[in-house]
Protein backbone atom coordinates (compact mmCIF):
# COMPACT_ATOMS: atom_id res chain seq x y z
CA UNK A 1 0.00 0.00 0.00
CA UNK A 2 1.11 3.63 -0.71
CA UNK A 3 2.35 5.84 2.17
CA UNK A 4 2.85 9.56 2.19
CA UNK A 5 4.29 11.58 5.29
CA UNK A 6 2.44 14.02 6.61
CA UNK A 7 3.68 18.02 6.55
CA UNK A 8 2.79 18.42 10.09
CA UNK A 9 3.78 16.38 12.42
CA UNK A 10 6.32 14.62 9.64
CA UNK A 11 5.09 10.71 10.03
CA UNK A 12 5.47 8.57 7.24
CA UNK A 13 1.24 7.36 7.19
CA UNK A 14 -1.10 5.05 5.02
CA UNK A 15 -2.64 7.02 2.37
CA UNK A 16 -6.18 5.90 4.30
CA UNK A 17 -4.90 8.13 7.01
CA UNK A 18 -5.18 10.82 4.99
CA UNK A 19 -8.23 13.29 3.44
CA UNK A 20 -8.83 12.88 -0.40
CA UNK A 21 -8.60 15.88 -2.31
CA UNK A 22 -8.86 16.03 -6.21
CA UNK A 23 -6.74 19.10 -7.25
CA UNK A 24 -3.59 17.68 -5.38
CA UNK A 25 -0.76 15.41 -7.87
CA UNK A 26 -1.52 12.23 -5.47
CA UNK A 27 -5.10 12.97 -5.09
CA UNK A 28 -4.36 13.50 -1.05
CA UNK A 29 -4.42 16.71 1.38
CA UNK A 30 -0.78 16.77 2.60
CA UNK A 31 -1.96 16.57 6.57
CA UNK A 32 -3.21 13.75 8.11
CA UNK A 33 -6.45 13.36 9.24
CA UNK A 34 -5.23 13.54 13.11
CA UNK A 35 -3.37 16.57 12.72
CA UNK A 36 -6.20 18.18 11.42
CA UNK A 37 -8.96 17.01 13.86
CA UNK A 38 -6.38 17.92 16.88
CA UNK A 39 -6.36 21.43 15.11
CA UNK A 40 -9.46 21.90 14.40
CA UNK A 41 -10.49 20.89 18.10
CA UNK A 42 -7.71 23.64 19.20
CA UNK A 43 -9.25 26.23 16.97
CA UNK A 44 -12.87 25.60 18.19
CA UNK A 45 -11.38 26.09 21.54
CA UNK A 46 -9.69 28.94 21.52
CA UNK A 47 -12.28 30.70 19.13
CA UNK A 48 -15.13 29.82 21.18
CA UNK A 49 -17.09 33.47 21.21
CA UNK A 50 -16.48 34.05 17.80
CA UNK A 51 -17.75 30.54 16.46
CA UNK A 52 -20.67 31.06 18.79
CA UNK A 53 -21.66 34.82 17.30
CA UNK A 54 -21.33 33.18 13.80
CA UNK A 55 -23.79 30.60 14.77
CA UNK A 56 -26.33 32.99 16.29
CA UNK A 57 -26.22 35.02 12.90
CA UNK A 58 -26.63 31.88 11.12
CA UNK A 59 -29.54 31.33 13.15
CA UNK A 60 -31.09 34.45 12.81
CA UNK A 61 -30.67 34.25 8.70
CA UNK A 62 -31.80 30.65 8.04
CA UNK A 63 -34.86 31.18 11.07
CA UNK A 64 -37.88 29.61 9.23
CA UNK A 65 -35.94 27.47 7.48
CA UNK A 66 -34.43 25.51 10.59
CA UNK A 67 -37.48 25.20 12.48
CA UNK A 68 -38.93 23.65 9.21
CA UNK A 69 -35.91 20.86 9.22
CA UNK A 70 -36.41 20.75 12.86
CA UNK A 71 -40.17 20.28 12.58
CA UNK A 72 -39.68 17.21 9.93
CA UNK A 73 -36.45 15.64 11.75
CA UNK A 74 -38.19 15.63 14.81
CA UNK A 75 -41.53 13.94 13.34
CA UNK A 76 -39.52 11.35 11.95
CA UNK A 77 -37.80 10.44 14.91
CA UNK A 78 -40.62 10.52 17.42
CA UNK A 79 -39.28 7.10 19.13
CA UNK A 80 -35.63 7.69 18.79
CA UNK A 81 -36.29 11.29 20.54
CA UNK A 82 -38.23 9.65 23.48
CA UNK A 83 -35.37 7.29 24.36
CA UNK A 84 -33.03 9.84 24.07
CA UNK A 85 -35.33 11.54 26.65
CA UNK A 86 -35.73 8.62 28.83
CA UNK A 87 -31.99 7.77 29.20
CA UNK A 88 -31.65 11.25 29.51
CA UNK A 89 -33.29 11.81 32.70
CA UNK A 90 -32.39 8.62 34.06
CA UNK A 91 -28.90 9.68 34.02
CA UNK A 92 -29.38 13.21 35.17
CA UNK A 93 -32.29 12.75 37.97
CA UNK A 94 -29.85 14.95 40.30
CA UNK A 95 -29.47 17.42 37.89
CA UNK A 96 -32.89 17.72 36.59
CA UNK A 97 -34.03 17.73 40.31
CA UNK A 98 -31.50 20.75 40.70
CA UNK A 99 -33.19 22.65 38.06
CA UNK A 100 -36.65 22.08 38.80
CA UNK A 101 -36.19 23.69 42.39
CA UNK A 102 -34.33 26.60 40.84
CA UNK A 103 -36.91 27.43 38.63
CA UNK A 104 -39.05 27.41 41.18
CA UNK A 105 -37.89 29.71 43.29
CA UNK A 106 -37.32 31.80 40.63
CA UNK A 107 -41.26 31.73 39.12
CA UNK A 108 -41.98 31.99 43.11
CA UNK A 109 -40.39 35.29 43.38
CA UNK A 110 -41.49 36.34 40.09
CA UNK A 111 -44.91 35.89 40.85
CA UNK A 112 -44.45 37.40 44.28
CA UNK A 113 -43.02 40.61 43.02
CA UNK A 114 -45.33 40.65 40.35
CA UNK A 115 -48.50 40.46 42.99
CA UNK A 116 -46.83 43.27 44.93
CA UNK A 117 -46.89 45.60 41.88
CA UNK A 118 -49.98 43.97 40.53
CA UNK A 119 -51.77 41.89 43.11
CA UNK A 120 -54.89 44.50 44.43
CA UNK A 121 -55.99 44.86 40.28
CA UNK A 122 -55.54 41.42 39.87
CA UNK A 123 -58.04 40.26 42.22
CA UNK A 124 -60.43 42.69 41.57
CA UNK A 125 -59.86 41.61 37.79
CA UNK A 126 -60.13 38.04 38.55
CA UNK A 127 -63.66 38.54 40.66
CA UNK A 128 -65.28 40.36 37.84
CA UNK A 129 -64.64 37.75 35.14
CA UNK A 130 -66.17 35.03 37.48
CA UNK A 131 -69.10 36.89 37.86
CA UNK A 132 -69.91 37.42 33.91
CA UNK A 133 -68.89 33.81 33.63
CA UNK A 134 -71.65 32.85 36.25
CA UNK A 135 -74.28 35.48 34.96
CA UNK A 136 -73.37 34.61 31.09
CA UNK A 137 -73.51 30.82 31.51
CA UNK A 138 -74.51 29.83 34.92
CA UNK A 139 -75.75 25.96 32.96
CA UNK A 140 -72.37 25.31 31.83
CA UNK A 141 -70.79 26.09 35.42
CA UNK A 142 -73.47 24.36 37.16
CA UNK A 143 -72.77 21.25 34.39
CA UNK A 144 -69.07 21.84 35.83
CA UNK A 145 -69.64 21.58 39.20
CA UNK A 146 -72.11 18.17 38.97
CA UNK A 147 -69.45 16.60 36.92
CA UNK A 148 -66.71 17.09 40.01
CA UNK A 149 -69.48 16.04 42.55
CA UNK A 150 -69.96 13.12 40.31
CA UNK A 151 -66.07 12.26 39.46
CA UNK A 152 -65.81 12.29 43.62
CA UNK A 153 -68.21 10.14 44.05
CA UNK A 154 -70.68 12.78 46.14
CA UNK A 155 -73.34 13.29 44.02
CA UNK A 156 -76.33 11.23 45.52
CA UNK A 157 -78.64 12.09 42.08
CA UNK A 158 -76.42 10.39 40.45
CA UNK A 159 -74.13 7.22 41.46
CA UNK A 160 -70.28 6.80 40.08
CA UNK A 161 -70.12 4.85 36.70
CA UNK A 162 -73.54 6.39 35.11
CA UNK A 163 -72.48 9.36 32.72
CA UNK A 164 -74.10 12.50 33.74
CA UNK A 165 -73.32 14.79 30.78
């Protein structure tokens, strides 16, 4: 088999080590395909903000188009994207647990500062709509409320199992 040595880190390699590349004599890129993964991985690395700004923009331009290739990947692998999700949280219960209680603190105090500012108008807001709701369709609510009683089990009219609606 053909060998070649690489320009950068001067090892004499299989020509299978090596990227193929038309306009070169031997049909070959003169690097080998370690030296340029180990500097590609260095470049990523050390241009981390820059790479990440050019993604952004990317995003930005191509928008509708990615959610469209997102939309289809992701309907065509429904049952790959569950396990994915099931190993995932397997793995990371800790983590996930972690998260959950920061967010809710955070939605906690959210919602408490936003009472503060808000909370009086709110209420008063809140009252008003359930009183057009019970004077525009008092059936429908009273429907509501027999189908709890029912789903409970407390409504003697009518005993659990028999559909009241």
């Amino acid at each position: 088999m053909k060998r070649k040595i690489c320009n950068k880190c001067k090892i004499n390699k299989e020509l299978k080590e090596f990227y193929k590349k038309e306009n070169k004599t031997d049909g070959f890129v003169t690097i080998c395909k370690k030296c340029i993964l180990s500097y590609a991985k260095m470049y990523r690395e050390s241009h981390k903000e820059k790479i990440k700004k050019e993604l952004k923009l990317y995003y930005l331009k191509n928008k509708l188009e990615l959610r469209k290739k997102h939309k289809i990947y992701a309907k065509n692998h429904k049952r790959e994207k569950r396990e994915y999700d099931k190993e995932y949280r397997l793995k990371n219960k800790e983590k996930i647990k972690i998260k959950k209680k920061e967010y809710t603190i955070k939605s906690f105090e959210h919602r408490r500062e936003y009472r503060k500012k808000h909370g009086k108008r709110i209420d008063i807001e809140r009252k008003i709509e359930e009183q057009k709701s019970r004077i525009k369709e008092p059936y429908r609510l009273r429907k509501y409320r027999q189908r709890r009683r029912h789903n409970r089990g407390l409504d003697p009219w009518n005993p659990p199992g028999e559909k009241v609606w």
